[in-house]
C-alpha atoms as a PDB file:
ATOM      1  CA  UNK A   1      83.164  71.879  88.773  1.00  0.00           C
ATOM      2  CA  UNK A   2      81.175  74.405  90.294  1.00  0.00           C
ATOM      3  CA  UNK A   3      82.327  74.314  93.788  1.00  0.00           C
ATOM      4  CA  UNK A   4      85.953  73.878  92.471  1.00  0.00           C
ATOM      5  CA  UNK A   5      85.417  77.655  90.397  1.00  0.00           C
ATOM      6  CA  UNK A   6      83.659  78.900  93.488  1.00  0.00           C
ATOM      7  CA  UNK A   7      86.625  77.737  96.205  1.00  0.00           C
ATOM      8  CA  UNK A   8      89.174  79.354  93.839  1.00  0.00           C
ATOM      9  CA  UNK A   9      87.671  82.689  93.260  1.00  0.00           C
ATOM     10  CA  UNK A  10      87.016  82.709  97.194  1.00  0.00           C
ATOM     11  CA  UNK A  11      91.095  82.423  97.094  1.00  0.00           C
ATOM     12  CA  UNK A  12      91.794  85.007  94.511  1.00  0.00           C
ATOM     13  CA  UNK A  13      89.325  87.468  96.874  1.00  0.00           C
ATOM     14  CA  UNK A  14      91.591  86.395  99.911  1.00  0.00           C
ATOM     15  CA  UNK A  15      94.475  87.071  98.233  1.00  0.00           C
ATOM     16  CA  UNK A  16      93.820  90.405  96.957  1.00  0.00           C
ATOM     17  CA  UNK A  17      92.576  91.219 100.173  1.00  0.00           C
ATOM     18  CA  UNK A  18      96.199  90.236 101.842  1.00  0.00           C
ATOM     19  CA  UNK A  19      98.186  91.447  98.912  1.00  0.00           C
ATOM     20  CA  UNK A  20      96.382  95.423  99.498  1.00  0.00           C
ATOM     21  CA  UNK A  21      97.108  95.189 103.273  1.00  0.00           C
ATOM     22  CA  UNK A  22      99.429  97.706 103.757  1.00  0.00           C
ATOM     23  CA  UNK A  23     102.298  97.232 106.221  1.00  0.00           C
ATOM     24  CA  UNK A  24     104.039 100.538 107.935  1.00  0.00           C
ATOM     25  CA  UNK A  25     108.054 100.815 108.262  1.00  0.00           C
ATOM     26  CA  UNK A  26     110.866  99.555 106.636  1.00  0.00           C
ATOM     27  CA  UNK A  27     111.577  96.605 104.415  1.00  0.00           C
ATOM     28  CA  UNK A  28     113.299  95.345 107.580  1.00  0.00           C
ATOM     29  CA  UNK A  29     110.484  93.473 109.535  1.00  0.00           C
ATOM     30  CA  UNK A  30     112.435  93.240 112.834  1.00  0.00           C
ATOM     31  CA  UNK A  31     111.782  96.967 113.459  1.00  0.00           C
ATOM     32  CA  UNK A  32     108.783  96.785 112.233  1.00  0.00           C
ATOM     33  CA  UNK A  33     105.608  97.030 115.434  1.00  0.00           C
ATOM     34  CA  UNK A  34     102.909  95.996 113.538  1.00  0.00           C
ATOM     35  CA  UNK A  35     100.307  96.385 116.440  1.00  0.00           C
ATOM     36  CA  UNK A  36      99.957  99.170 118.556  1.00  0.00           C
ATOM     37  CA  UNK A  37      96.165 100.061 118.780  1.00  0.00           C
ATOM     38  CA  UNK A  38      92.982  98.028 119.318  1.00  0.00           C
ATOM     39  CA  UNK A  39      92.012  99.184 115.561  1.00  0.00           C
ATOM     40  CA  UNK A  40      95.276  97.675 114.401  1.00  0.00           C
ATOM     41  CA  UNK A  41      94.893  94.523 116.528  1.00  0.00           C
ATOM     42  CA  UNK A  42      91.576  94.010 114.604  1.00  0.00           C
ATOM     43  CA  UNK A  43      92.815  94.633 111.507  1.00  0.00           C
ATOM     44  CA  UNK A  44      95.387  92.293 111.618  1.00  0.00           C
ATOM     45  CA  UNK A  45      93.212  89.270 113.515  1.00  0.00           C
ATOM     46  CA  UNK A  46      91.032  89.905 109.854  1.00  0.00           C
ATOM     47  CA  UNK A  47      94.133  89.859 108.173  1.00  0.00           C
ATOM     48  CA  UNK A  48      95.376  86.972 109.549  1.00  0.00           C
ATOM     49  CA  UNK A  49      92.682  85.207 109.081  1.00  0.00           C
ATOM     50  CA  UNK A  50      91.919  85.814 105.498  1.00  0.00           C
ATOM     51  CA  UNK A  51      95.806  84.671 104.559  1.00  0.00           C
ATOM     52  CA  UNK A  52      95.196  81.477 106.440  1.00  0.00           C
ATOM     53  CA  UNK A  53      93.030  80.365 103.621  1.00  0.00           C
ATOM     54  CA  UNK A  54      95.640  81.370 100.986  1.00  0.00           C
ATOM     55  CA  UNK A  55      98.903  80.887 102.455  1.00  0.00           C
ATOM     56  CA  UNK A  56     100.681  78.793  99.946  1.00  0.00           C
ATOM     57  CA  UNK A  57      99.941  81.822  97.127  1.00  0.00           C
ATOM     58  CA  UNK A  58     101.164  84.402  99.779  1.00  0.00           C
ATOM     59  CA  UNK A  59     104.290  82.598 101.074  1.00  0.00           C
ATOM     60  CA  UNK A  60     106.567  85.908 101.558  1.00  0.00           C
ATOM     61  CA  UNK A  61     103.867  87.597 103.510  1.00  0.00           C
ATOM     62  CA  UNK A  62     105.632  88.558 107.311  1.00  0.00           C
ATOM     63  CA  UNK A  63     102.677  86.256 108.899  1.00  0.00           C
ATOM     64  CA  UNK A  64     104.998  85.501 111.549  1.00  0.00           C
ATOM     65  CA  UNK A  65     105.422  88.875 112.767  1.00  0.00           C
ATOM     66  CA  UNK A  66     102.019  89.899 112.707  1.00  0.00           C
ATOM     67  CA  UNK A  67     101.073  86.795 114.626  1.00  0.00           C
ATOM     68  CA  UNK A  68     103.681  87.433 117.171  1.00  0.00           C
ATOM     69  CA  UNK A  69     102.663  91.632 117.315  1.00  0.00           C
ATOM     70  CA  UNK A  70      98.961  90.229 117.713  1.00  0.00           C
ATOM     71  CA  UNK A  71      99.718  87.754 120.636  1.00  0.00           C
ATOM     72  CA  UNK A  72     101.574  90.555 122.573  1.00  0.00           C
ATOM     73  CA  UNK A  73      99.403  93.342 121.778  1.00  0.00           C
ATOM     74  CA  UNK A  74      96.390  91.281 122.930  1.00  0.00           C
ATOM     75  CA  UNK A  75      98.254  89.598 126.378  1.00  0.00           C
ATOM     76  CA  UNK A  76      98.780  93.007 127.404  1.00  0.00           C
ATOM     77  CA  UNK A  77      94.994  94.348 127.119  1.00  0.00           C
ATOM     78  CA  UNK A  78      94.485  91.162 128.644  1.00  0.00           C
ATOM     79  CA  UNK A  79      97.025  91.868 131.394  1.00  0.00           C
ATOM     80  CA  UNK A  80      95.036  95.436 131.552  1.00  0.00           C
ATOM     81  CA  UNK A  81      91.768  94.103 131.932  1.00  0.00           C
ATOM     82  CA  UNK A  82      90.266  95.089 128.641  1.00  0.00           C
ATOM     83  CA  UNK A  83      89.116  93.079 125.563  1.00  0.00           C
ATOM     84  CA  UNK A  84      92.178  91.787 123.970  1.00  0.00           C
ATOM     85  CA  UNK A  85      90.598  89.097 121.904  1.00  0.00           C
ATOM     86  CA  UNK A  86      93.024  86.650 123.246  1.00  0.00           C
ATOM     87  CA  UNK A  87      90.601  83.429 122.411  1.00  0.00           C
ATOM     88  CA  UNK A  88      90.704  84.686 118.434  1.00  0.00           C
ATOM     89  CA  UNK A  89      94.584  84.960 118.396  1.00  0.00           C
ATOM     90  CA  UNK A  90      95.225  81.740 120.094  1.00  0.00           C
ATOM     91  CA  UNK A  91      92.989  80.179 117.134  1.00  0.00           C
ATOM     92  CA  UNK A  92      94.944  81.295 114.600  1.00  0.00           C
ATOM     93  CA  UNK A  93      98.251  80.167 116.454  1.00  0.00           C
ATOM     94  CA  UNK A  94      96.575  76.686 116.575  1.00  0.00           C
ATOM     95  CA  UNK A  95      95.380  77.394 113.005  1.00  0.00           C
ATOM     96  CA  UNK A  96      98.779  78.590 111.377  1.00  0.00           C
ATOM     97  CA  UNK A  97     100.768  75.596 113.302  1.00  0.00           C
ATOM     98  CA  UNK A  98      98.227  72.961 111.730  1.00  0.00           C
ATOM     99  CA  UNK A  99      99.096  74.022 108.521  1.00  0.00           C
ATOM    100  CA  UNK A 100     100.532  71.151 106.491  1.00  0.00           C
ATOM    101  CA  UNK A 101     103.774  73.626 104.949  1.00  0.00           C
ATOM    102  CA  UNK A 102     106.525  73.105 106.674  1.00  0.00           C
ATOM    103  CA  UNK A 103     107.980  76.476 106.008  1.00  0.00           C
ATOM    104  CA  UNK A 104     105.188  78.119 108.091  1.00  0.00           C
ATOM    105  CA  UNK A 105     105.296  76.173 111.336  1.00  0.00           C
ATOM    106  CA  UNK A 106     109.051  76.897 111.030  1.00  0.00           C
ATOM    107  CA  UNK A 107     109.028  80.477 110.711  1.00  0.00           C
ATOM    108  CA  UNK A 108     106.250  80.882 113.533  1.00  0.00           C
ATOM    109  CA  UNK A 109     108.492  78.805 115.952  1.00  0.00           C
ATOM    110  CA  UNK A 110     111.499  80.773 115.149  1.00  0.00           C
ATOM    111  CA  UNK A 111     109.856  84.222 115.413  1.00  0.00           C
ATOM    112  CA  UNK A 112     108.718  83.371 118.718  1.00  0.00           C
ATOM    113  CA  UNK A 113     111.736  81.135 120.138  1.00  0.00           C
END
């Protein structure tokens, strides 16, 4: 009982963490560039990372997006020859596409086909 109070406060933490992250723009997320500076490359690798544990509760979050700004952002320090973080982004492609809701793997393949 324990670990089963312990694994879903660790998902209410991750999900008030997601639900502060602020996103910049309009309500329109396909003008939205959500990464455009190393600082906001990191912050959305953390924030990425800390929805993949509590996806299901934050459904309507842009993940998709994000992921996509995050791969681009980071090929193109790569392409620059600086730290991109390239190896972390590519694990949470792998990570989100593993997912067992169909509704994610969908909306990742869409965003970037």
């Amino acid at each position: 009982m324990t670990s089963s109070y312990n694994k879903a406060r660790e998902a209410l933490r991750r999900f008030n963490k997601v639900h502060c992250f602020k996103l910049s723009g309009t309500s329109n997320f396909e003008d939205v560039i959500f990464v455009d500076s190393i600082a906001q490359l990191n912050a959305g690798i953390d924030i990425l990372e800390e929805l993949s544990g509590c996806i299901e509760l934050k459904i309507d979050f842009p993940f998709e997006h994000l992921l996509l700004d995050c791969m681009v952002f980071s090929q193109l320090l790569v392409d620059q020859n600086q730290v991109g973080r390239i190896e972390d982004v590519e694990r949470l492609v792998v990570s989100y596409l593993s997912i067992p809701i169909s509704q994610v793997r969908e909306r990742i393949i869409r965003r970037i086909f």
